[in-house]
N, C-alpha and C. Protein backbone atom coordinates (compact mmCIF):
# COMPACT_ATOMS: atom_id res chain seq x y z
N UNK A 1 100.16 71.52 -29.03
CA UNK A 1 99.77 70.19 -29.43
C UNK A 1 99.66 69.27 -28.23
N UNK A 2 100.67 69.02 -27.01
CA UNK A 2 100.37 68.45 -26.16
C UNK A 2 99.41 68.82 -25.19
N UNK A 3 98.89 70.07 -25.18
CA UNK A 3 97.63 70.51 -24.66
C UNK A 3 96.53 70.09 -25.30
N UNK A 4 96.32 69.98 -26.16
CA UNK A 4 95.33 69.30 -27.13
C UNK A 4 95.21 67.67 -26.53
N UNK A 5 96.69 67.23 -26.79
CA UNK A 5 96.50 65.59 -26.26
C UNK A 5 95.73 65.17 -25.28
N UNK A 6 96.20 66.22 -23.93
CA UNK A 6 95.96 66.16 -22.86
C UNK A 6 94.11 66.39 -22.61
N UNK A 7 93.80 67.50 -23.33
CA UNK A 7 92.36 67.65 -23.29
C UNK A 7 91.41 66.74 -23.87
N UNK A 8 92.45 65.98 -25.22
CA UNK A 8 91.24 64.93 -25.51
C UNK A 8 91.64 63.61 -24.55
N UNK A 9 92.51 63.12 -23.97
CA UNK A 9 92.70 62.42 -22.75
C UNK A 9 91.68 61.97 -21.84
N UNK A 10 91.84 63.61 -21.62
CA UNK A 10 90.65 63.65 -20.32
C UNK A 10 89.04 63.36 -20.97
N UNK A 11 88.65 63.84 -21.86
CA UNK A 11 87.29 64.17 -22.75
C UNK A 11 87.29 62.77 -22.45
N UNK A 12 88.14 61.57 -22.82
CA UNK A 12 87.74 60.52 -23.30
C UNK A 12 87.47 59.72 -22.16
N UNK A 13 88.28 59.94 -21.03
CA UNK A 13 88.05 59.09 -19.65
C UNK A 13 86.62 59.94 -18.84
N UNK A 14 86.39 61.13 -18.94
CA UNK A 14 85.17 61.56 -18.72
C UNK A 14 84.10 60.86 -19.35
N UNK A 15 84.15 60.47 -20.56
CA UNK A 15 83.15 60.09 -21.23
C UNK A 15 82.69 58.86 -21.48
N UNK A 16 83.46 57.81 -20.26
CA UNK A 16 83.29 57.15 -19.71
C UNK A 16 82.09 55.90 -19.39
N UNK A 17 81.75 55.10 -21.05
CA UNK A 17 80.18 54.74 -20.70
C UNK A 17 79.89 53.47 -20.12
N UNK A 18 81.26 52.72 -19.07
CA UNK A 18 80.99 51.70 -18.28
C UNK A 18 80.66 51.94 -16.98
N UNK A 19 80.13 51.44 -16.46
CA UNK A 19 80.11 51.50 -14.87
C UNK A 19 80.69 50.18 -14.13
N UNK A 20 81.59 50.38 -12.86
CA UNK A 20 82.44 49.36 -12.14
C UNK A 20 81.64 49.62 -10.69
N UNK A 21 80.87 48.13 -10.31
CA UNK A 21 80.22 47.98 -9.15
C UNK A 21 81.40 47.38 -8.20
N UNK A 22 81.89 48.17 -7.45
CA UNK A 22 83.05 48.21 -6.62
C UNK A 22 82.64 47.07 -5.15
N UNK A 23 81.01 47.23 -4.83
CA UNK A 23 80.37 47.06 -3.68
C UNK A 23 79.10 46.97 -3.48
N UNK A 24 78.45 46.25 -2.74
CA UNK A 24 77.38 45.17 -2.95
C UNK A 24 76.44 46.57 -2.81
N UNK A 25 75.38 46.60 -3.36
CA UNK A 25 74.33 47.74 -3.38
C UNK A 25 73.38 47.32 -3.11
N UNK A 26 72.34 47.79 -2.50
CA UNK A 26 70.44 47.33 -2.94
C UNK A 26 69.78 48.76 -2.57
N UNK A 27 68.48 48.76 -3.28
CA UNK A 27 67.72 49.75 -3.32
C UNK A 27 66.20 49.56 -3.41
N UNK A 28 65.71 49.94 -2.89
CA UNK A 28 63.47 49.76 -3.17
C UNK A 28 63.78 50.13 -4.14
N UNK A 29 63.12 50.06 -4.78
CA UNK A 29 62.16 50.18 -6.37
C UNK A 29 61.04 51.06 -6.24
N UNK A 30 61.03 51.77 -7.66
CA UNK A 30 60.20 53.10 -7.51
C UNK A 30 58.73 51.97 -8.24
N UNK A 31 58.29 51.58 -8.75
CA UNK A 31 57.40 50.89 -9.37
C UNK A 31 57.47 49.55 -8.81
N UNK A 32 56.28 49.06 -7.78
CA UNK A 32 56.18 47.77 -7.83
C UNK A 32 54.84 47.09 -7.59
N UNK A 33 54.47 46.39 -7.78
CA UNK A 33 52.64 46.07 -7.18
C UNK A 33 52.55 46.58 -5.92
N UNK A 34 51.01 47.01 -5.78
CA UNK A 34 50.45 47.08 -4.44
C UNK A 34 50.42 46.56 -3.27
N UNK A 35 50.82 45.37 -3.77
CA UNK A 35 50.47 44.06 -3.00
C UNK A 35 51.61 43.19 -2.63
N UNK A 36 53.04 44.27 -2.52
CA UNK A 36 54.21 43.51 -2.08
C UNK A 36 55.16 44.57 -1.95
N UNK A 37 56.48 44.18 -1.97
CA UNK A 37 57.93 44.73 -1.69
C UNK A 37 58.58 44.76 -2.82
N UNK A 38 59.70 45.16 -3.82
CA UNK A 38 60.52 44.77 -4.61
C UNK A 38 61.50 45.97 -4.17
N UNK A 39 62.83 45.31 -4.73
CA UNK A 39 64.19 45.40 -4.41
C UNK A 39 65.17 45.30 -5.52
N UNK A 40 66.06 45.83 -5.63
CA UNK A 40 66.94 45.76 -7.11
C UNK A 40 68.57 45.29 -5.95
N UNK A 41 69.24 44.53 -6.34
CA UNK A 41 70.81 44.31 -5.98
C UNK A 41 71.66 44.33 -6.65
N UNK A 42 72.50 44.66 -6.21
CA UNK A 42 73.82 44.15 -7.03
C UNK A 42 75.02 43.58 -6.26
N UNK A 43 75.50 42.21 -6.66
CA UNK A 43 76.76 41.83 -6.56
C UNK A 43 77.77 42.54 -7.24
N UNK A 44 78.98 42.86 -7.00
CA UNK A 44 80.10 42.37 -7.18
C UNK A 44 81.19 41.83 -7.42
N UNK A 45 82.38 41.19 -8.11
CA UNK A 45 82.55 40.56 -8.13
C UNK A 45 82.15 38.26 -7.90
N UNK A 46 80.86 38.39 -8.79
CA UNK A 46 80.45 37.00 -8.19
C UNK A 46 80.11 36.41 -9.98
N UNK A 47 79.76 35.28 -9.97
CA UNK A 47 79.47 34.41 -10.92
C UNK A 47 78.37 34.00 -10.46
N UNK A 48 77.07 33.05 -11.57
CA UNK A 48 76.12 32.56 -11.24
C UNK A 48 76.23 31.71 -12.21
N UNK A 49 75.67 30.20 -11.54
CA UNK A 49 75.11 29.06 -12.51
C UNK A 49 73.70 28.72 -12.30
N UNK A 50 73.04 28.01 -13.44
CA UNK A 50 71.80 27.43 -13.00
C UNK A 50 72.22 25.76 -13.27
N UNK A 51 71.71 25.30 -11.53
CA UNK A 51 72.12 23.80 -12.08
C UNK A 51 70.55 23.55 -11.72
N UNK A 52 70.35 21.80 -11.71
CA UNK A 52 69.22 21.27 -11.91
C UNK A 52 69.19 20.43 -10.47
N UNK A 53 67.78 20.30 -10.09
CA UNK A 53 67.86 19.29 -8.54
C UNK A 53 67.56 18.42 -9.42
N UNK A 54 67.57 17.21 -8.46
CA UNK A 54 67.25 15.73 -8.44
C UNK A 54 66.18 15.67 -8.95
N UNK A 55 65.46 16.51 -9.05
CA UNK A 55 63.54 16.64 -9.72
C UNK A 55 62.77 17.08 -10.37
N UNK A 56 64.80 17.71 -11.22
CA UNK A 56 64.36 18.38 -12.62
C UNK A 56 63.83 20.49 -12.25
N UNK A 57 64.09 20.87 -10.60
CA UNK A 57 63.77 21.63 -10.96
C UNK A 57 65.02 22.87 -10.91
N UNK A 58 65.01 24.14 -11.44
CA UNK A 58 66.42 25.19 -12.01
C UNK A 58 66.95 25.58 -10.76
N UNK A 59 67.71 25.99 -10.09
CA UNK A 59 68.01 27.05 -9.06
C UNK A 59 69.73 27.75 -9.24
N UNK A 60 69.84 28.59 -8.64
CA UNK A 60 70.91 29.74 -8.96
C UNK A 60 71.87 29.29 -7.96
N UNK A 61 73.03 29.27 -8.60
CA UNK A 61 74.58 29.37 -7.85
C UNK A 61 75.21 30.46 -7.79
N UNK A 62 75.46 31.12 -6.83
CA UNK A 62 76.61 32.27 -7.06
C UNK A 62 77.72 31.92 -6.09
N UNK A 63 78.86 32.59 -6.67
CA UNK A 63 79.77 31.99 -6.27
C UNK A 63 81.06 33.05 -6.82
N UNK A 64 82.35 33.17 -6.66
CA UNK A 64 83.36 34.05 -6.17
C UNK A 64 83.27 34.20 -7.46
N UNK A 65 83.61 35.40 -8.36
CA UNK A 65 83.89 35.38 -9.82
C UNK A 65 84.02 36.59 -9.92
N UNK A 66 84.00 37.09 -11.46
CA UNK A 66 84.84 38.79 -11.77
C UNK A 66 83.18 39.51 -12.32
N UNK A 67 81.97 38.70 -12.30
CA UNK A 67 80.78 39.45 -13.35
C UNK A 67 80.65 40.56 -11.49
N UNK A 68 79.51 40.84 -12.05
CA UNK A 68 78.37 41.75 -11.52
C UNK A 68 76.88 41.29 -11.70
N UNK A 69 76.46 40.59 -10.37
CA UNK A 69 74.91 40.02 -10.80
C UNK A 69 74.02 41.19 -10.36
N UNK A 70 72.93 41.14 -10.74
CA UNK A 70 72.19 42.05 -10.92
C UNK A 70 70.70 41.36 -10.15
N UNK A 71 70.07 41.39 -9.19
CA UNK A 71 69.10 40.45 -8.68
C UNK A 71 67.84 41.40 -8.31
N UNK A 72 66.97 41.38 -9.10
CA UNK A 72 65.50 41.87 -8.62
C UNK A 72 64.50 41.13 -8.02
N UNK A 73 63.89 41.64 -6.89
CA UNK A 73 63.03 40.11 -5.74
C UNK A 73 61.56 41.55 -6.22
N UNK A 74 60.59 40.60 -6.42
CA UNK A 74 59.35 41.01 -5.86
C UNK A 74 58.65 40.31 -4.55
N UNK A 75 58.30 40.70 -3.56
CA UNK A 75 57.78 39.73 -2.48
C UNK A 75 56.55 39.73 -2.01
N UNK A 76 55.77 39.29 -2.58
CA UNK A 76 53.82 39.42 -2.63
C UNK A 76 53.92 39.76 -0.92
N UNK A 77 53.16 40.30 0.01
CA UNK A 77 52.61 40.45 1.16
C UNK A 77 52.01 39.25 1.44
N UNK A 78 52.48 38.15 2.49
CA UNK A 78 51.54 37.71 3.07
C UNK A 78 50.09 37.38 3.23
N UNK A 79 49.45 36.32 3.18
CA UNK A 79 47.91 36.44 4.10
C UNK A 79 48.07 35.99 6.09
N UNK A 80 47.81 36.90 6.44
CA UNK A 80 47.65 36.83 7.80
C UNK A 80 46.85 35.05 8.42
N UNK A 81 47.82 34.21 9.05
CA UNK A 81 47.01 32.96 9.25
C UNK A 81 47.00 32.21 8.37
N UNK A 82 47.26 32.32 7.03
CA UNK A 82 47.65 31.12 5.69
C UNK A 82 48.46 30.42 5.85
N UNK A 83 49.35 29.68 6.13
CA UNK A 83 50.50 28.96 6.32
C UNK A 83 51.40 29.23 5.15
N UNK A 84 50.89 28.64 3.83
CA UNK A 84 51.95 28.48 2.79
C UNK A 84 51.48 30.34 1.78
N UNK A 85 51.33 31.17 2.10
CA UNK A 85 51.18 32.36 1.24
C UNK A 85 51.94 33.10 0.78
N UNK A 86 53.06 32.68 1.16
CA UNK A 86 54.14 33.53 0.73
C UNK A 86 54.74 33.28 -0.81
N UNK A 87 54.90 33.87 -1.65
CA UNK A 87 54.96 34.25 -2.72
C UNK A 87 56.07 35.14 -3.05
N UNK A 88 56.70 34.49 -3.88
CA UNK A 88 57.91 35.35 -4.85
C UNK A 88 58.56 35.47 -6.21
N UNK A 89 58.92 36.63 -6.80
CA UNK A 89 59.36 36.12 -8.47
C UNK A 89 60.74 37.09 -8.14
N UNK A 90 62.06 36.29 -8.50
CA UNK A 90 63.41 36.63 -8.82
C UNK A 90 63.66 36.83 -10.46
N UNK A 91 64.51 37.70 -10.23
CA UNK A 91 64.82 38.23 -11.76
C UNK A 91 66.49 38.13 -11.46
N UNK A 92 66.95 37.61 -12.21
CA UNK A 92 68.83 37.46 -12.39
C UNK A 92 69.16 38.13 -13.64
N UNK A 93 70.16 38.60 -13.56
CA UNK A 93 70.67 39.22 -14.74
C UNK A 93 72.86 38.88 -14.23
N UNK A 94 72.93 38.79 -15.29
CA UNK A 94 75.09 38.29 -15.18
C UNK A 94 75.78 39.27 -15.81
N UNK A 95 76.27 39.95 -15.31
CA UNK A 95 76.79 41.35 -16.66
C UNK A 95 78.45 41.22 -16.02
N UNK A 96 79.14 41.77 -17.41
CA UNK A 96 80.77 41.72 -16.89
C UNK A 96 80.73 42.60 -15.37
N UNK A 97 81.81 42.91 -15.23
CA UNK A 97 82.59 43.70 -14.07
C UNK A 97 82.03 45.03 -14.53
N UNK A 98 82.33 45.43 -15.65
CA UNK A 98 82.16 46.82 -16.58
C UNK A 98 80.93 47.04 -17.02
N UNK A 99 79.71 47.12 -16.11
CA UNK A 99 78.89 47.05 -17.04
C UNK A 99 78.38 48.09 -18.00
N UNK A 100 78.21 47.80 -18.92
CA UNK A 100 77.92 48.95 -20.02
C UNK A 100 76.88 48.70 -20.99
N UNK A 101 76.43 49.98 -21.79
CA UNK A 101 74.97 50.42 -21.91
C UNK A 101 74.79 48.76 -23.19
N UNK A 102 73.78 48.28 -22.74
CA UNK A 102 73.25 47.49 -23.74
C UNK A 102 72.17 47.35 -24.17
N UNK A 103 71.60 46.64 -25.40
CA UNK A 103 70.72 45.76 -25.93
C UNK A 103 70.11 44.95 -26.06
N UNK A 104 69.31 44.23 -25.66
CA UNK A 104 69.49 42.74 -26.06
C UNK A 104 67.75 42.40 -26.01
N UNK A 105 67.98 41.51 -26.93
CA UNK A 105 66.04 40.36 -27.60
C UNK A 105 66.28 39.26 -27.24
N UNK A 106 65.25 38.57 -27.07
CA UNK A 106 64.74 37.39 -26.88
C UNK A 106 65.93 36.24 -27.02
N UNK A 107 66.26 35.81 -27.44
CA UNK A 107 67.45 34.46 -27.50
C UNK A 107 68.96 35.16 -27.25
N UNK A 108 69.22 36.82 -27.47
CA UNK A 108 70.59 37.16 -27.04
C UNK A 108 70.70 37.61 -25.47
N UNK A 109 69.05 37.11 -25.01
CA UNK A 109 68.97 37.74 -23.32
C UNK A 109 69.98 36.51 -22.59
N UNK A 110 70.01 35.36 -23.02
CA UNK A 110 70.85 34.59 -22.53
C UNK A 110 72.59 34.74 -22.25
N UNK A 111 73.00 36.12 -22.95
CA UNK A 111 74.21 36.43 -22.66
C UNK A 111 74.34 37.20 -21.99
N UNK A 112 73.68 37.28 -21.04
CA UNK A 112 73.38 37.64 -19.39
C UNK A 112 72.78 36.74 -18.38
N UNK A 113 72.67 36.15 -18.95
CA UNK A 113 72.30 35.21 -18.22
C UNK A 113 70.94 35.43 -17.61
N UNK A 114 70.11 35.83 -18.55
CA UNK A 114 68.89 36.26 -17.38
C UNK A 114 67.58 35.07 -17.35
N UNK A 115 67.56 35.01 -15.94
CA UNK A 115 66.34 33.75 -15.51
C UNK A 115 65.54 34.48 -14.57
N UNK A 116 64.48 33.95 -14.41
CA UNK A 116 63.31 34.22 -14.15
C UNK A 116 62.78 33.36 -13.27
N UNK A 117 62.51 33.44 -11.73
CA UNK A 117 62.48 32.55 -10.83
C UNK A 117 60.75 32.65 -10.04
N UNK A 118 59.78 31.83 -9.57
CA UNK A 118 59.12 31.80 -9.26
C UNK A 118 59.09 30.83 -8.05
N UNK A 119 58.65 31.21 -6.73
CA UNK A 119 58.75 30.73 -5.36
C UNK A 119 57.53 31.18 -4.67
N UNK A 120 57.17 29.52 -4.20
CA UNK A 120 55.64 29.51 -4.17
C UNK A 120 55.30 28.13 -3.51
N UNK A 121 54.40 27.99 -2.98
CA UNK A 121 53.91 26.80 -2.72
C UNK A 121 52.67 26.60 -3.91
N UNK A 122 52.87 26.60 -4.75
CA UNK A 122 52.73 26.27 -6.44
C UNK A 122 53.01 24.88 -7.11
N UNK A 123 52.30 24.10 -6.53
CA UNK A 123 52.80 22.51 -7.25
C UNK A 123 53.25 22.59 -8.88
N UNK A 124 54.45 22.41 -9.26
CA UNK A 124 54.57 22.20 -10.55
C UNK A 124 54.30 23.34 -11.02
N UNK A 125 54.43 24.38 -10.27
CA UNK A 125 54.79 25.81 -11.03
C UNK A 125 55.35 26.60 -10.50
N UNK A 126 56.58 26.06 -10.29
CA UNK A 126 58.15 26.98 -9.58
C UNK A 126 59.32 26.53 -10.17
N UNK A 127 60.25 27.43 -9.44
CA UNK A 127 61.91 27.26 -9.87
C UNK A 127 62.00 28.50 -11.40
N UNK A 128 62.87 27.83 -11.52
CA UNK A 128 63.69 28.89 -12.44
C UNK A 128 64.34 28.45 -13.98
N UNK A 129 63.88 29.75 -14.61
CA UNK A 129 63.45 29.40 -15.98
C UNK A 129 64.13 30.13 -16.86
N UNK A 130 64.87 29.88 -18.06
CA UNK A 130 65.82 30.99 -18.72
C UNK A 130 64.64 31.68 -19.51
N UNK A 131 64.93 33.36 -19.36
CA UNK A 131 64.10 34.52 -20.54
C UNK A 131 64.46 34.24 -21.51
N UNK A 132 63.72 33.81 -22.58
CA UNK A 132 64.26 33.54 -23.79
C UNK A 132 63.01 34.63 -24.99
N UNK A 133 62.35 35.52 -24.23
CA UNK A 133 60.75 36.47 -25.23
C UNK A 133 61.01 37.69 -24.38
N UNK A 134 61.75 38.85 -25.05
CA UNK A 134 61.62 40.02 -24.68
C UNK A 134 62.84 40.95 -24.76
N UNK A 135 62.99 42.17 -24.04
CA UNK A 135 63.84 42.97 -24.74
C UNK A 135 64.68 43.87 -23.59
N UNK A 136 65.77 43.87 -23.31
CA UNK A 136 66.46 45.15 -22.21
C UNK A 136 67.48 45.76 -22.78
N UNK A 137 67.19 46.82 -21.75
CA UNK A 137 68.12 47.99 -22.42
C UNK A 137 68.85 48.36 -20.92
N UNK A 138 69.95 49.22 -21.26
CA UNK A 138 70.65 49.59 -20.06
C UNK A 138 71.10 50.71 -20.60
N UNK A 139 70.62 51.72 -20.10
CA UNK A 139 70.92 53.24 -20.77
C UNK A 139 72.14 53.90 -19.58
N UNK A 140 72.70 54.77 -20.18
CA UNK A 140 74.02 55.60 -19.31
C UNK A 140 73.16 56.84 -18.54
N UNK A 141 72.85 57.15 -17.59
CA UNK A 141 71.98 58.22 -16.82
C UNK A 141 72.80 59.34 -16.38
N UNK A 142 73.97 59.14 -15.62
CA UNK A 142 75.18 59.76 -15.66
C UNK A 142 76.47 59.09 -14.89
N UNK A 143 77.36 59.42 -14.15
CA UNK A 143 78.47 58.77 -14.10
C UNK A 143 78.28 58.00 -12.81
N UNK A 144 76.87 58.14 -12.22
CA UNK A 144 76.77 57.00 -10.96
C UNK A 144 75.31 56.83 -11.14
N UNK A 145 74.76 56.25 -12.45
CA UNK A 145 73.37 55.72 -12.10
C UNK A 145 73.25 55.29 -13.81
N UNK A 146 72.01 53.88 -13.91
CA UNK A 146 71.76 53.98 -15.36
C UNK A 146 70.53 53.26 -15.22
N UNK A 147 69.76 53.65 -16.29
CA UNK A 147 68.82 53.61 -16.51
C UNK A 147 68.21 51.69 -16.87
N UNK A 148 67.37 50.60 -15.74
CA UNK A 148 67.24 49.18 -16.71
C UNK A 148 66.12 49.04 -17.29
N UNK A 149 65.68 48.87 -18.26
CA UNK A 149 64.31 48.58 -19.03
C UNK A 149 64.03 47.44 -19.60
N UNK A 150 63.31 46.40 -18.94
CA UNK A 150 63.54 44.79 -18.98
C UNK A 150 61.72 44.67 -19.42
N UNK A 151 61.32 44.07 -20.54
CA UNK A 151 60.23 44.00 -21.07
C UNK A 151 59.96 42.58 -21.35
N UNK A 152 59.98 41.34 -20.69
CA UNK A 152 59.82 39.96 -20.71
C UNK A 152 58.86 39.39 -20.38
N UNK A 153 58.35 38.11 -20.96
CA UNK A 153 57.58 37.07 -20.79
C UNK A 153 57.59 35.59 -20.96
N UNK A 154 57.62 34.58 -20.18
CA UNK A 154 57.83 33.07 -20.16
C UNK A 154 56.95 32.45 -20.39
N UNK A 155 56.33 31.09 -20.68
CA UNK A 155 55.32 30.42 -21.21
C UNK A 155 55.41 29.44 -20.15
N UNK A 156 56.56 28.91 -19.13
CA UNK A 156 56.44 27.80 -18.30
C UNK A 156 55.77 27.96 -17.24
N UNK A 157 55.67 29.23 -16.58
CA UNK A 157 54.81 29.46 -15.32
C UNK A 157 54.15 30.62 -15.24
N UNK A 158 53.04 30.91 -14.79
CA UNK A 158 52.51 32.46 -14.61
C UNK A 158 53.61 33.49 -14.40
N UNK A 159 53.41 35.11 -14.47
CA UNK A 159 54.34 35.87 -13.68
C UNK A 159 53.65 37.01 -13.39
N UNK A 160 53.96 37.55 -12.37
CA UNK A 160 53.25 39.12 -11.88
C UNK A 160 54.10 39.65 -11.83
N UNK A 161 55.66 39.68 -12.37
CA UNK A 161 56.50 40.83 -13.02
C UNK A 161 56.79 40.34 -14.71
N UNK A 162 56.32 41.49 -14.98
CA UNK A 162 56.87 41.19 -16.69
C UNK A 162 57.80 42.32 -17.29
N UNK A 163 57.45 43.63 -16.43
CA UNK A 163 58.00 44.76 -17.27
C UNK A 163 58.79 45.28 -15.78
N UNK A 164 60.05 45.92 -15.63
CA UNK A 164 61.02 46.65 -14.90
C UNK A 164 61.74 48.02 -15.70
N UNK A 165 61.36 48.85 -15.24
CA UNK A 165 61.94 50.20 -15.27
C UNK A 165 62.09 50.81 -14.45
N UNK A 166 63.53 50.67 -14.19
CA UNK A 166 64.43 51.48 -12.73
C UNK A 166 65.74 52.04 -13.38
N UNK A 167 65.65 53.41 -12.27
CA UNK A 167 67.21 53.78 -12.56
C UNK A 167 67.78 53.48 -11.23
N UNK A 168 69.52 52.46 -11.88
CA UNK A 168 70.01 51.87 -10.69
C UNK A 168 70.69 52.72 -10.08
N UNK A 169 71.36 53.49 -9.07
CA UNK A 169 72.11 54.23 -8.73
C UNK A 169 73.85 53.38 -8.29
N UNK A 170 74.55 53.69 -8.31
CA UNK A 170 76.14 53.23 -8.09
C UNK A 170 76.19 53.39 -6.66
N UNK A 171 76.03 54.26 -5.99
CA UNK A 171 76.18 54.74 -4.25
C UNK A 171 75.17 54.01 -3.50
N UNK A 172 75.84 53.59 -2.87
CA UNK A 172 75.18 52.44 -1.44
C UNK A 172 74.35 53.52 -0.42
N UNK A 173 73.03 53.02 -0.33
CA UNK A 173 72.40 53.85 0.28
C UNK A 173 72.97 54.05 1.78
């Protein structure tokens, strides 16, 4: 009988369907436009807020805390000689310490906190915007990688990321 205990013990800590980001990670991205860079991160131990400037427009705080942020950059390429061409869309995501396999639609994406950032020399069409239309999943891949599938769309500013499917890996390249 205590062999039994012992085997379902173990079964159960093997089977294990959180993952603990111990240490800051980043990785390229297997899927991204032609026409730029993208990058997946992860914090650590950190927290994020969105406060507001003086001019009404969103931007991100992070700061010492127990979550795990989750930060995807796309970075358009340059025009050679343009001054202002540089171009970018941030993706935030806030997940506990533990993160584990989830769900989530349109108005429950906010319990992650996920915003949607656009950086641009874009008059009146930048900063950062809460996802409130679309759907992610976070699948278990195995005991150091999981699967993110982020299917979103905003109405306040254009975007040239809408859909993300990456598997994140746990090990620091």
């Amino acid at each position: 009988m205590r062999n039994l205990l012992i085997v379902c013990a173990f079964l159960m800590i093997s089977c294990k369907s959180n993952y603990t980001v111990s240490q800051y990670i980043q990785q390229e991205v297997e899927t991204c436009p032609e026409n730029g860079v993208c990058s997946i991160e992860l914090f650590p131990n950190k927290a994020i807020v969105f406060k507001t400037d003086n001019i009404g427009i969103m931007y991100p705080e992070i700061s010492e805390g127990s979550k795990t942020i989750l930060k995807y950059t796309y970075t358009k390429n340059t025009i050679k000689n343009i001054q202002d061409s540089s171009y970018t869309e941030i993706i935030y995501a806030e997940f506990d310490a533990d993160i584990t396999p989830m769900e989530l639609s349109d108005e429950t994406l906010q319990n992650v906190k996920l915003y949607f950032g656009r950086l641009c020399y874009c008059k009146g069409e930048t900063g950062y915007f809460p996802v409130k239309n679309g759907e992610l999943k976070l699948t278990k891949i195995n005991k150091n990688s999981f699967k993110l599938d982020l299917n979103f769309s905003i109405s306040e500013v254009p975007q040239i990321i809408s859909k993300i499917s990456e598997t994140i890996s746990l090990k620091s390249n």
